[in-house]
N, C-alpha and C. Protein backbone atom coordinates (compact mmCIF):
# COMPACT_ATOMS: atom_id res chain seq x y z
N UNK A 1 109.87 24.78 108.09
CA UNK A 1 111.13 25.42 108.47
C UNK A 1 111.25 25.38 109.99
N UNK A 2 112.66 24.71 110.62
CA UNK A 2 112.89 24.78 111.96
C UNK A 2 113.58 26.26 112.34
N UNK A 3 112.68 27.05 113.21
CA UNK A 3 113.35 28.16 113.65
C UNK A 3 113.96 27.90 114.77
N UNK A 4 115.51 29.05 114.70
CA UNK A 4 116.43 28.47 115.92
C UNK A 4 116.14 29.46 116.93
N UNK A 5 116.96 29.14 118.33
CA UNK A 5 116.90 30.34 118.89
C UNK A 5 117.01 31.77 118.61
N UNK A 6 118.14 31.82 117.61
CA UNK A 6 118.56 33.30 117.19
C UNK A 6 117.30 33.87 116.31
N UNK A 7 116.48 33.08 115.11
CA UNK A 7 115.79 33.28 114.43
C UNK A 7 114.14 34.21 115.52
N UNK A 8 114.22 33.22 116.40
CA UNK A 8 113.07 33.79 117.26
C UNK A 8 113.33 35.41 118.21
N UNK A 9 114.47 35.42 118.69
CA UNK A 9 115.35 36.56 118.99
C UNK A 9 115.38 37.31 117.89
N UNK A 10 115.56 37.42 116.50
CA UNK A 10 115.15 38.40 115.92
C UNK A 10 113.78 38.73 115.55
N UNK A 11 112.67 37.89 115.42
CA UNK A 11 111.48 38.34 115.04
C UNK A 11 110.91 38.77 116.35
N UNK A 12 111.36 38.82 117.56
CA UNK A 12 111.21 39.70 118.71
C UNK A 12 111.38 40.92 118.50
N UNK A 13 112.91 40.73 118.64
CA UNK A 13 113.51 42.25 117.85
C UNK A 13 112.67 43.09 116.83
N UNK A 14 112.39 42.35 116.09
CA UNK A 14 111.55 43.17 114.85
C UNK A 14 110.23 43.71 115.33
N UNK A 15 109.79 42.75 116.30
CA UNK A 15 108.10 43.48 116.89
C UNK A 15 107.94 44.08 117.53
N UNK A 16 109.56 44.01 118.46
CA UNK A 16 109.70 45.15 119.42
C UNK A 16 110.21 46.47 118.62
N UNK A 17 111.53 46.60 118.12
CA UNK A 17 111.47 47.45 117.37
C UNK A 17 110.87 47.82 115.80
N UNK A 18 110.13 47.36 115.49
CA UNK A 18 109.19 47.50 114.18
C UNK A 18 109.55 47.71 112.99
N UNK A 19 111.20 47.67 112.95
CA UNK A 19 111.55 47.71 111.08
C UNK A 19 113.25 47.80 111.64
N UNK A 20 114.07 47.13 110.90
CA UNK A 20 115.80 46.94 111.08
C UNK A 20 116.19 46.59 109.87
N UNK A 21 117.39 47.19 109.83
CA UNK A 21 117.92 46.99 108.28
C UNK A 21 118.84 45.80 108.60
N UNK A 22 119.40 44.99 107.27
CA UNK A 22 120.10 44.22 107.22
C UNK A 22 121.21 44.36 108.24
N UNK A 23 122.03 45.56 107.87
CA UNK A 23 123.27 46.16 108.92
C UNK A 23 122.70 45.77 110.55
N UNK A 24 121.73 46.71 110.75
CA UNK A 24 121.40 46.24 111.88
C UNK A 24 121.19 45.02 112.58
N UNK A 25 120.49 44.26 111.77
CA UNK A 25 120.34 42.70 112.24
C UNK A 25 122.30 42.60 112.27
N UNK A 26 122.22 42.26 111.49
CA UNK A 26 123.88 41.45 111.37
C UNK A 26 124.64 42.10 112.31
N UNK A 27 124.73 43.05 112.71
CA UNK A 27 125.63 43.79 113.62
C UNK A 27 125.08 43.15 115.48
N UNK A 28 123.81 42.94 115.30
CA UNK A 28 123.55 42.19 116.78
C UNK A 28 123.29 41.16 116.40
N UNK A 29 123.13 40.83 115.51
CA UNK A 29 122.46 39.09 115.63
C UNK A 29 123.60 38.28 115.47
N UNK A 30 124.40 38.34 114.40
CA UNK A 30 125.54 37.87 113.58
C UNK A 30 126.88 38.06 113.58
N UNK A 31 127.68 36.83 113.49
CA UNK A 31 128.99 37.18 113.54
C UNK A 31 129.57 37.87 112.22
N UNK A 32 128.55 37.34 110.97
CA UNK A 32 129.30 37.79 109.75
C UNK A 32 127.80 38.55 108.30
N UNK A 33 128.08 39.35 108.20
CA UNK A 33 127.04 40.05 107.58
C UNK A 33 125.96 38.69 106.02
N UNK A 34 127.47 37.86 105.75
CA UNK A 34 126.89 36.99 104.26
C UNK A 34 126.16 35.87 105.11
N UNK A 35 126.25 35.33 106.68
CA UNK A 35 125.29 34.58 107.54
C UNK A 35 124.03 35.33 107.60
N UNK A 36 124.12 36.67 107.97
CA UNK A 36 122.72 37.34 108.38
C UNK A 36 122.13 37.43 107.43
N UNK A 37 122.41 37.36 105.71
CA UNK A 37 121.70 38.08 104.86
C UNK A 37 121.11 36.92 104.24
N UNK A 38 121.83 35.47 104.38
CA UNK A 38 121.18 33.98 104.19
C UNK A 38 120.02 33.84 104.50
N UNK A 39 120.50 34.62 106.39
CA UNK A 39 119.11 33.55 107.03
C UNK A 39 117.92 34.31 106.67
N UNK A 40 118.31 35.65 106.70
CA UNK A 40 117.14 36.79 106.34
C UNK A 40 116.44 36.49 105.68
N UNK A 41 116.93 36.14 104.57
CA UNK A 41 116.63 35.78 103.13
C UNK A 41 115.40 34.69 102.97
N UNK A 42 116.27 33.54 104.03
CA UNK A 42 115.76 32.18 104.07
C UNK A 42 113.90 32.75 105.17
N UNK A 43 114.07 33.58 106.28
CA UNK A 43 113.07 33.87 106.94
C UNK A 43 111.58 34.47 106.55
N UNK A 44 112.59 35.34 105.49
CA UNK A 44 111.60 36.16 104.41
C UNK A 44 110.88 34.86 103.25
N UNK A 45 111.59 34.42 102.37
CA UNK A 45 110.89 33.01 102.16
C UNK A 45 110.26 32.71 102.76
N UNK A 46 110.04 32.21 103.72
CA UNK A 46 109.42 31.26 104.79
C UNK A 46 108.00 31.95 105.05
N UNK A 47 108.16 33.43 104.82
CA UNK A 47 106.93 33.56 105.94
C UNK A 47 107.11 34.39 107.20
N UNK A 48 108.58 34.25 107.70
CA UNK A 48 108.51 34.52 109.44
C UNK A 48 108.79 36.49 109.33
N UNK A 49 109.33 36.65 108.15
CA UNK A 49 109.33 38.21 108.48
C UNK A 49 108.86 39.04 106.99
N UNK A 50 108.79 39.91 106.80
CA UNK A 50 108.98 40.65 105.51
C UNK A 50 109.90 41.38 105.37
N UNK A 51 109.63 41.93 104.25
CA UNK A 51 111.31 42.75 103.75
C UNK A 51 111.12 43.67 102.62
N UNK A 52 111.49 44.76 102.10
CA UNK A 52 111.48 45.59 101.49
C UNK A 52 112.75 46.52 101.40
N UNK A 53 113.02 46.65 99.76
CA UNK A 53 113.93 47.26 99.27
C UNK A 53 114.45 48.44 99.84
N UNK A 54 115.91 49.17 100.17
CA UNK A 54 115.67 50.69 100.18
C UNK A 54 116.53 51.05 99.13
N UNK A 55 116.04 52.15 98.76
CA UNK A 55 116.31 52.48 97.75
C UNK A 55 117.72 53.37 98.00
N UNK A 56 117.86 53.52 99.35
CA UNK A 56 119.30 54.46 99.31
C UNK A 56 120.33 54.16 99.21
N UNK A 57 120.49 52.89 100.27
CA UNK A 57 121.91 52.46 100.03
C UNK A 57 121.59 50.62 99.17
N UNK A 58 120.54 50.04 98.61
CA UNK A 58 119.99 48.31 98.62
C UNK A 58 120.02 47.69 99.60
N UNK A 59 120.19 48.38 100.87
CA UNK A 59 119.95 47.35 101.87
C UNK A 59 118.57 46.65 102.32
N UNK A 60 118.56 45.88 102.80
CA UNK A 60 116.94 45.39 103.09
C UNK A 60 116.36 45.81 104.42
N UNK A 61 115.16 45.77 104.26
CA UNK A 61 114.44 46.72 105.54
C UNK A 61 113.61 45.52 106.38
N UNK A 62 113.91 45.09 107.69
CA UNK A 62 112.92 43.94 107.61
C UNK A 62 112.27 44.31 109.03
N UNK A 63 110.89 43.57 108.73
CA UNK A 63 109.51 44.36 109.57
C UNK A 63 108.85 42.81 109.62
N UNK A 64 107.94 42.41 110.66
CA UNK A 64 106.89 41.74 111.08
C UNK A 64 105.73 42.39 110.49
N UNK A 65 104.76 43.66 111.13
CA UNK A 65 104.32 44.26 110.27
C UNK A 65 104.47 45.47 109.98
N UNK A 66 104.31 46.22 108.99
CA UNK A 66 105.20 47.48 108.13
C UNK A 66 104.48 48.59 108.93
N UNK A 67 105.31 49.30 109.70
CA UNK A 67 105.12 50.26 110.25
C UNK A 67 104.83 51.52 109.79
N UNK A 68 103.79 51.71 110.22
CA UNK A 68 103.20 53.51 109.52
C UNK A 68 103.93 54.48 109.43
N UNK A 69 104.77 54.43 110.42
CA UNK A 69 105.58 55.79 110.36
C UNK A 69 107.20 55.03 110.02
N UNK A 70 107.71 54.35 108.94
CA UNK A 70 108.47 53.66 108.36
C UNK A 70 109.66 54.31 108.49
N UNK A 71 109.89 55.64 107.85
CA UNK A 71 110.83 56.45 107.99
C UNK A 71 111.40 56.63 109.46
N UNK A 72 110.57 57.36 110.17
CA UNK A 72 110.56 57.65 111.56
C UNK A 72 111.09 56.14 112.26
N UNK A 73 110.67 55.06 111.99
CA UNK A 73 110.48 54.10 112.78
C UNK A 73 112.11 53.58 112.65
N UNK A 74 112.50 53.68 111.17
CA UNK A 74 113.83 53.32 110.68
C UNK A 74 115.10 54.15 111.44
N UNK A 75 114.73 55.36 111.46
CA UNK A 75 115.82 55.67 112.15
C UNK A 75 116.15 55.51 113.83
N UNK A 76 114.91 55.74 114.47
CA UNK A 76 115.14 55.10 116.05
C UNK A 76 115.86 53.87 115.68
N UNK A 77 115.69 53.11 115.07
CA UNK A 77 116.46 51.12 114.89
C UNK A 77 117.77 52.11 114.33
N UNK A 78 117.85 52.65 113.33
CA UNK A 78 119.41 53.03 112.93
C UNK A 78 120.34 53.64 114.18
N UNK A 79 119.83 54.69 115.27
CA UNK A 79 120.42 55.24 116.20
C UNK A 79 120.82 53.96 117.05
N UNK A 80 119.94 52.66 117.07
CA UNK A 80 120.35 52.18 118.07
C UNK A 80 121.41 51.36 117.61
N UNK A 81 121.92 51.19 116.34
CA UNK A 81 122.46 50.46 115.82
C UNK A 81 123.77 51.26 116.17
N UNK A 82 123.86 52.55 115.52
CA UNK A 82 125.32 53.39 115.61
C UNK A 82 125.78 53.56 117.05
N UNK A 83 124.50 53.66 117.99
CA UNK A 83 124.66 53.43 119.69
C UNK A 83 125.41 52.15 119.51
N UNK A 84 125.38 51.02 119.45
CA UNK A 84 126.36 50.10 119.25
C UNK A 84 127.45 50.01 118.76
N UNK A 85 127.50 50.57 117.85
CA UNK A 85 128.85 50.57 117.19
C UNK A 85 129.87 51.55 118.11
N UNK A 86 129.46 52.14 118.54
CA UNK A 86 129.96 53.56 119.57
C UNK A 86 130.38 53.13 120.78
N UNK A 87 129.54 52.65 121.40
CA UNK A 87 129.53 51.98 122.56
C UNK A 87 128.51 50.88 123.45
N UNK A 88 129.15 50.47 124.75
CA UNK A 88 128.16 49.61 125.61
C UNK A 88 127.32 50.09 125.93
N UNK A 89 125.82 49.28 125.05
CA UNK A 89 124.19 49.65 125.70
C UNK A 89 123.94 48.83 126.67
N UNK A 90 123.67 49.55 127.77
CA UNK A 90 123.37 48.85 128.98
C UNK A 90 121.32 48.82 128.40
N UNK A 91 120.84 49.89 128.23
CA UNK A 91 119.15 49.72 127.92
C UNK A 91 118.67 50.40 126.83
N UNK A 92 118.24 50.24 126.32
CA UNK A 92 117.45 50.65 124.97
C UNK A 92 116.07 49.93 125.33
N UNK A 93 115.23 51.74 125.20
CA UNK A 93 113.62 51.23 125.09
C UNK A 93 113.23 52.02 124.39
N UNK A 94 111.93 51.63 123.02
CA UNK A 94 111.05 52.46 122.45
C UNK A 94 109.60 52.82 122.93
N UNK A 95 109.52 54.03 122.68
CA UNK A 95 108.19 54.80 123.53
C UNK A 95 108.05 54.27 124.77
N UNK A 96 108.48 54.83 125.38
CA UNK A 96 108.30 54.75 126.99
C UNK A 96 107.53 56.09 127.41
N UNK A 97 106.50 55.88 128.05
CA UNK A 97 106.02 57.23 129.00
C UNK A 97 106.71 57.81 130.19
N UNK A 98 107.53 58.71 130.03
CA UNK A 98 107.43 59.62 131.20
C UNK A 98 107.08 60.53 131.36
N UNK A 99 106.16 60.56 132.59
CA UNK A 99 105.18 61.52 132.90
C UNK A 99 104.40 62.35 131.81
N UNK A 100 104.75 63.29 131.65
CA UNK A 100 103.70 64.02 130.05
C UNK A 100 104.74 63.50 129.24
N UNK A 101 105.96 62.86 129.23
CA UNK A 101 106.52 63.21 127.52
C UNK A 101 106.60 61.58 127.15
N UNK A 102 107.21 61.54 125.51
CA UNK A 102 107.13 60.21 125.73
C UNK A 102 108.02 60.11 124.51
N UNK A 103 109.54 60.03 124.97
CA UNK A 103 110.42 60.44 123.92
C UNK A 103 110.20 58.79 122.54
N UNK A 104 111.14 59.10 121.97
CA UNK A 104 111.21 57.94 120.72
C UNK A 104 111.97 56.51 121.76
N UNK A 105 113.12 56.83 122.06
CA UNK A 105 113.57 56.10 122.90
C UNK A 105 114.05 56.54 124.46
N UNK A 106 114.71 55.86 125.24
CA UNK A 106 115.04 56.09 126.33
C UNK A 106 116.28 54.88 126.48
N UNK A 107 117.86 55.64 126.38
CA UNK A 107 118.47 54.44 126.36
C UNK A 107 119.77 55.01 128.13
N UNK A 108 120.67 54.04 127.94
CA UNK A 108 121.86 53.80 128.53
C UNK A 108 122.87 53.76 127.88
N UNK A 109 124.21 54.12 127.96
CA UNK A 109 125.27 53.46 127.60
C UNK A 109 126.57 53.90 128.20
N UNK A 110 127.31 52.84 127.99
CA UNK A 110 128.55 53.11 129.33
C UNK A 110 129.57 53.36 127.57
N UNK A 111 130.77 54.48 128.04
CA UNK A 111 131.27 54.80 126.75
C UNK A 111 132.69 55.64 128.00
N UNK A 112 134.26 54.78 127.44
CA UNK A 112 135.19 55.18 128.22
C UNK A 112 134.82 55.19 129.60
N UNK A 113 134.27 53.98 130.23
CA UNK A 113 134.23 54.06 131.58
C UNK A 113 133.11 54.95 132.15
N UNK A 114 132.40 55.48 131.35
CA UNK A 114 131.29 56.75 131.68
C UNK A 114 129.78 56.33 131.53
N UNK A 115 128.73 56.40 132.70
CA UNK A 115 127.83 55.67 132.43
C UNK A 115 127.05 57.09 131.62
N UNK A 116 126.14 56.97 130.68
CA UNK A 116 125.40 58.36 130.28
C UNK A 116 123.68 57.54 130.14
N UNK A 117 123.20 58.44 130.11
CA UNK A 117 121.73 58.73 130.14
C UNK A 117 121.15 59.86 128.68
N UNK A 118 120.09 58.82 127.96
CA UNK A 118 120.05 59.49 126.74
C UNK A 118 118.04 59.54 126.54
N UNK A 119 117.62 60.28 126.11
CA UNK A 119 116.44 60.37 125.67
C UNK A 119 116.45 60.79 123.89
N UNK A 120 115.82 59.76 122.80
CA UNK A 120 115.76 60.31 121.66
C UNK A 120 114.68 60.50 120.86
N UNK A 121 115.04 61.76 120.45
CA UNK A 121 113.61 62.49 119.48
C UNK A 121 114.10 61.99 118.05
N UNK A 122 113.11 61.75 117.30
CA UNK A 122 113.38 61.77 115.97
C UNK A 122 112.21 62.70 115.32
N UNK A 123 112.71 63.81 115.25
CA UNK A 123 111.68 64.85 114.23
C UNK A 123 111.94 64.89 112.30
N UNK A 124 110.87 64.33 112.12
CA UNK A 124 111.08 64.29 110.38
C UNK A 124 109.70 65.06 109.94
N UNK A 125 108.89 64.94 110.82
CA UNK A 125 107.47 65.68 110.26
C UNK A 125 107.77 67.12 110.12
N UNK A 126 106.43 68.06 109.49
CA UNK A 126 106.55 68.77 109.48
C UNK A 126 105.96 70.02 110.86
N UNK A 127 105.62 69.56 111.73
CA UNK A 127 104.92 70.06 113.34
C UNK A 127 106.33 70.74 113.75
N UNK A 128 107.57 70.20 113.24
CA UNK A 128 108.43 70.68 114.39
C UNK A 128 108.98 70.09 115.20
N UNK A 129 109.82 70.44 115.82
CA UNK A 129 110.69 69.43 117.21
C UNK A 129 110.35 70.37 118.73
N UNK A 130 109.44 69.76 119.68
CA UNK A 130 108.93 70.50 120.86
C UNK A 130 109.43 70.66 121.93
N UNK A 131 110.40 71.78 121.67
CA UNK A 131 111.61 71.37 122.58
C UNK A 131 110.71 72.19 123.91
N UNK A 132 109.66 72.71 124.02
CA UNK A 132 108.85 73.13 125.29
C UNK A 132 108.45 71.91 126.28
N UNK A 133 108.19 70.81 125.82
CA UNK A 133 108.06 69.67 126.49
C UNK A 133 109.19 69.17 127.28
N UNK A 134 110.18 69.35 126.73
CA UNK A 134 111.67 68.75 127.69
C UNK A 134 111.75 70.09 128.63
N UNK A 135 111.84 71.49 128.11
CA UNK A 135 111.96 72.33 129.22
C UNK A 135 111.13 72.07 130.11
N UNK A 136 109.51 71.86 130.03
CA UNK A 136 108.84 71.60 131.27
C UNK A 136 109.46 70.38 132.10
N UNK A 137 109.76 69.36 131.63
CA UNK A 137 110.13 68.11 132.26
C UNK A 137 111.31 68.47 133.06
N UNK A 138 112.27 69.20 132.59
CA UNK A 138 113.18 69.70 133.20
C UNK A 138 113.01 70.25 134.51
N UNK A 139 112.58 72.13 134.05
CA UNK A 139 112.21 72.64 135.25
C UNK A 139 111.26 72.76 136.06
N UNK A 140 110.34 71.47 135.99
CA UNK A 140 109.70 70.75 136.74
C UNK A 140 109.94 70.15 137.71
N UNK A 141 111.01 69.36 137.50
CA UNK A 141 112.06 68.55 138.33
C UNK A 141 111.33 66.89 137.74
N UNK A 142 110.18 66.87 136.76
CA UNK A 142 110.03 65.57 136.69
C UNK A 142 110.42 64.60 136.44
N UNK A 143 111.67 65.07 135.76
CA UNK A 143 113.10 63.69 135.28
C UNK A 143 113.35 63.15 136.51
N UNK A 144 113.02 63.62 137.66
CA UNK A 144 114.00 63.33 138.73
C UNK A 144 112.95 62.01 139.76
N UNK A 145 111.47 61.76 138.91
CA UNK A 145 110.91 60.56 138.88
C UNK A 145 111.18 59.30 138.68
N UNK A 146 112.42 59.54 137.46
CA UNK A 146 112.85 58.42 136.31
C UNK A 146 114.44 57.93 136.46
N UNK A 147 115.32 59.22 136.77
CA UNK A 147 116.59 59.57 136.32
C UNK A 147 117.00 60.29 137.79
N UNK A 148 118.50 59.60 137.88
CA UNK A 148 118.77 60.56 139.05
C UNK A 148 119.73 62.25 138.46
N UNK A 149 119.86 61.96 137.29
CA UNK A 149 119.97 63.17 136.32
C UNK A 149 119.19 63.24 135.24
N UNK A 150 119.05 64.61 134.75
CA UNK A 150 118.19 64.81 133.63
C UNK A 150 119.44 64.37 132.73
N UNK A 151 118.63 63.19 131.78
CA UNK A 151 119.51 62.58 130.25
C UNK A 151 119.49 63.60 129.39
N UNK A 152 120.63 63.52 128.55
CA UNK A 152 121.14 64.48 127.37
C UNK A 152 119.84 63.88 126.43
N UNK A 153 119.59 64.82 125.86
CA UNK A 153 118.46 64.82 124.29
C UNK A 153 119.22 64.80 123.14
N UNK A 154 119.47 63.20 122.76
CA UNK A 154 120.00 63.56 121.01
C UNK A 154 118.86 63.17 120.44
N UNK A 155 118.36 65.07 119.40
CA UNK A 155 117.58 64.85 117.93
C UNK A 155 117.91 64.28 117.14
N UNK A 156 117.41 63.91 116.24
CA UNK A 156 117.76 63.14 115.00
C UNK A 156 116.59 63.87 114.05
N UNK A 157 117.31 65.10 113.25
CA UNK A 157 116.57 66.05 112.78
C UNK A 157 117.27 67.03 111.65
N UNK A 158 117.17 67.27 110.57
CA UNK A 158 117.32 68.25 109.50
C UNK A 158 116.99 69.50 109.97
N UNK A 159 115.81 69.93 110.88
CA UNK A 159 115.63 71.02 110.82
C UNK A 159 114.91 71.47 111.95
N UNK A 160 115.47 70.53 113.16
CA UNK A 160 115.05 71.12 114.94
C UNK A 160 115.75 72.54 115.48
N UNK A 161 115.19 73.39 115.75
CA UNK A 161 115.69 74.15 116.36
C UNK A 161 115.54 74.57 117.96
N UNK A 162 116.47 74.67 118.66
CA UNK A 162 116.87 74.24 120.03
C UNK A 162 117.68 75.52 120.69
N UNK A 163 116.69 76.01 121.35
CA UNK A 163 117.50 77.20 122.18
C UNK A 163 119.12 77.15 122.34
N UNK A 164 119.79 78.15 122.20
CA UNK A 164 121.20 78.38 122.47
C UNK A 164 121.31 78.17 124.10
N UNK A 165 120.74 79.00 124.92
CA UNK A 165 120.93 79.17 126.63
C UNK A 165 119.76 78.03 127.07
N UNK A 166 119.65 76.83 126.90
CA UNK A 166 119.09 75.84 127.36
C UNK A 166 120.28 75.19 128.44
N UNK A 167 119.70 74.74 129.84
CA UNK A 167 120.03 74.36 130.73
C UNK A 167 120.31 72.70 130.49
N UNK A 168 119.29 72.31 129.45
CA UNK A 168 119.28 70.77 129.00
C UNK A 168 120.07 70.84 127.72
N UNK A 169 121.07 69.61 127.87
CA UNK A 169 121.68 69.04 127.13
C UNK A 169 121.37 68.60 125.73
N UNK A 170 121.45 69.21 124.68
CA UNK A 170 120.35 68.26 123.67
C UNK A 170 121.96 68.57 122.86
N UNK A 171 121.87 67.11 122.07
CA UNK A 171 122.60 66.88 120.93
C UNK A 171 121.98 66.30 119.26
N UNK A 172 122.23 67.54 118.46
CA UNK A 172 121.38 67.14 117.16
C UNK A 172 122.18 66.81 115.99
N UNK A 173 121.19 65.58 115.78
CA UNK A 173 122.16 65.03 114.64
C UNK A 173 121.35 65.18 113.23
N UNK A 174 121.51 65.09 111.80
CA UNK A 174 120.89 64.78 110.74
C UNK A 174 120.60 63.89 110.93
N UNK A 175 119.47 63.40 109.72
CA UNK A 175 118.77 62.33 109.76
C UNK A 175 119.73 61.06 109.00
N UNK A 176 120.74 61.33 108.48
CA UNK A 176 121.89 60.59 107.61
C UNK A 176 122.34 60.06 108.45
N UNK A 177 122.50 60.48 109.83
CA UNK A 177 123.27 60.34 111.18
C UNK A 177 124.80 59.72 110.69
N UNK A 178 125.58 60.15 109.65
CA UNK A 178 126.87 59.97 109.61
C UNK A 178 127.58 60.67 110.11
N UNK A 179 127.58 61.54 111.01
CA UNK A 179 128.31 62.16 111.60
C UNK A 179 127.86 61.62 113.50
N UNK A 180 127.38 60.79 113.57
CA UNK A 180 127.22 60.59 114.96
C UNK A 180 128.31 60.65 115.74
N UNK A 181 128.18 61.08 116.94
CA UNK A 181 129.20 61.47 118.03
C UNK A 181 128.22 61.07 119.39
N UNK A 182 128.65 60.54 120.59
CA UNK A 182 128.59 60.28 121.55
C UNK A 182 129.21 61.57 122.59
């Protein structure tokens, strides 16, 4: 099998981000969803990626290798996907260290002319969502290492709970994330 440019651009994609659903591929890779689900198809044959059923909506889940924290891992790739659909990503990165914290992602996006700054948690375990870690980073001033403002915090969480009189911005979404808002 001759892999093309685009083909190698996604199994990047996949190792960088570690599991993408069909939607997702096709929405960056592809002009038309029945192209992306060919080549997928044809890649998975081949060898160059794997793939696995979901059971929620039949879409396909596709991974290089199958990530431990699958769930967790699926929705950082889903946020960045609806971040697209929403608006211009200037950066999207997974696990990045700053200083003590080391959110899920760390993105950009310009939306109505507005550049914003985003840090995302995805809490599905049962530990909790630590929202003491962003307050320290905060009134620390250590964002101000990274960011020339402290970025808004969207959770991606069923059941984070997040101070009312917090100085930091946090926006929480379900884990369904059909209700996303920018």
């Amino acid at each position: 099998m001759m892999l093309t440019r685009r083909d190698l651009d996604i199994i990047s994609f996949l190792e960088d981000y570690r599991i993408a659903t069909t939607s997702t591929i096709a929405k960056i890779f592809f002009p038309t969803d029945n192209a992306c689900r060919k080549r997928l198809k044809t890649l998975a044959d081949n060898n160059r990626v794997k793939r696995a059923r979901m059971t929620m909506n039949y879409d396909y889940m596709y991974y290089v290798k199958k990530p431990s924290k699958l769930p967790h891992d699926l929705l950082v790739t889903e946020f960045y996907r609806l971040l697209i659909l929403n608006s211009k990503v200037i950066h999207y990165k997974i696990d990045k260290e700053l200083g003590d914290i080391r959110p899920d992602a760390i993105f950009a996006f310009e939306k109505d002319n507005r550049q914003c700054l985003g840090l995302l948690e995805v809490e599905i375990s049962n530990k909790g969502f630590n929202y003491d870690k962003y307050d320290k980073f905060y009134k620390s001033g250590a964002y101000k290492e990274f960011f020339p403002i402290m970025p808004t915090v969207y959770v991606v969480s069923n059941t984070a709970k997040i101070p009312r009189d917090t100085p930091i911005k946090f926006i929480k979404m379900a884990t369904n994330m059909n209700d996303f808002r920018l």
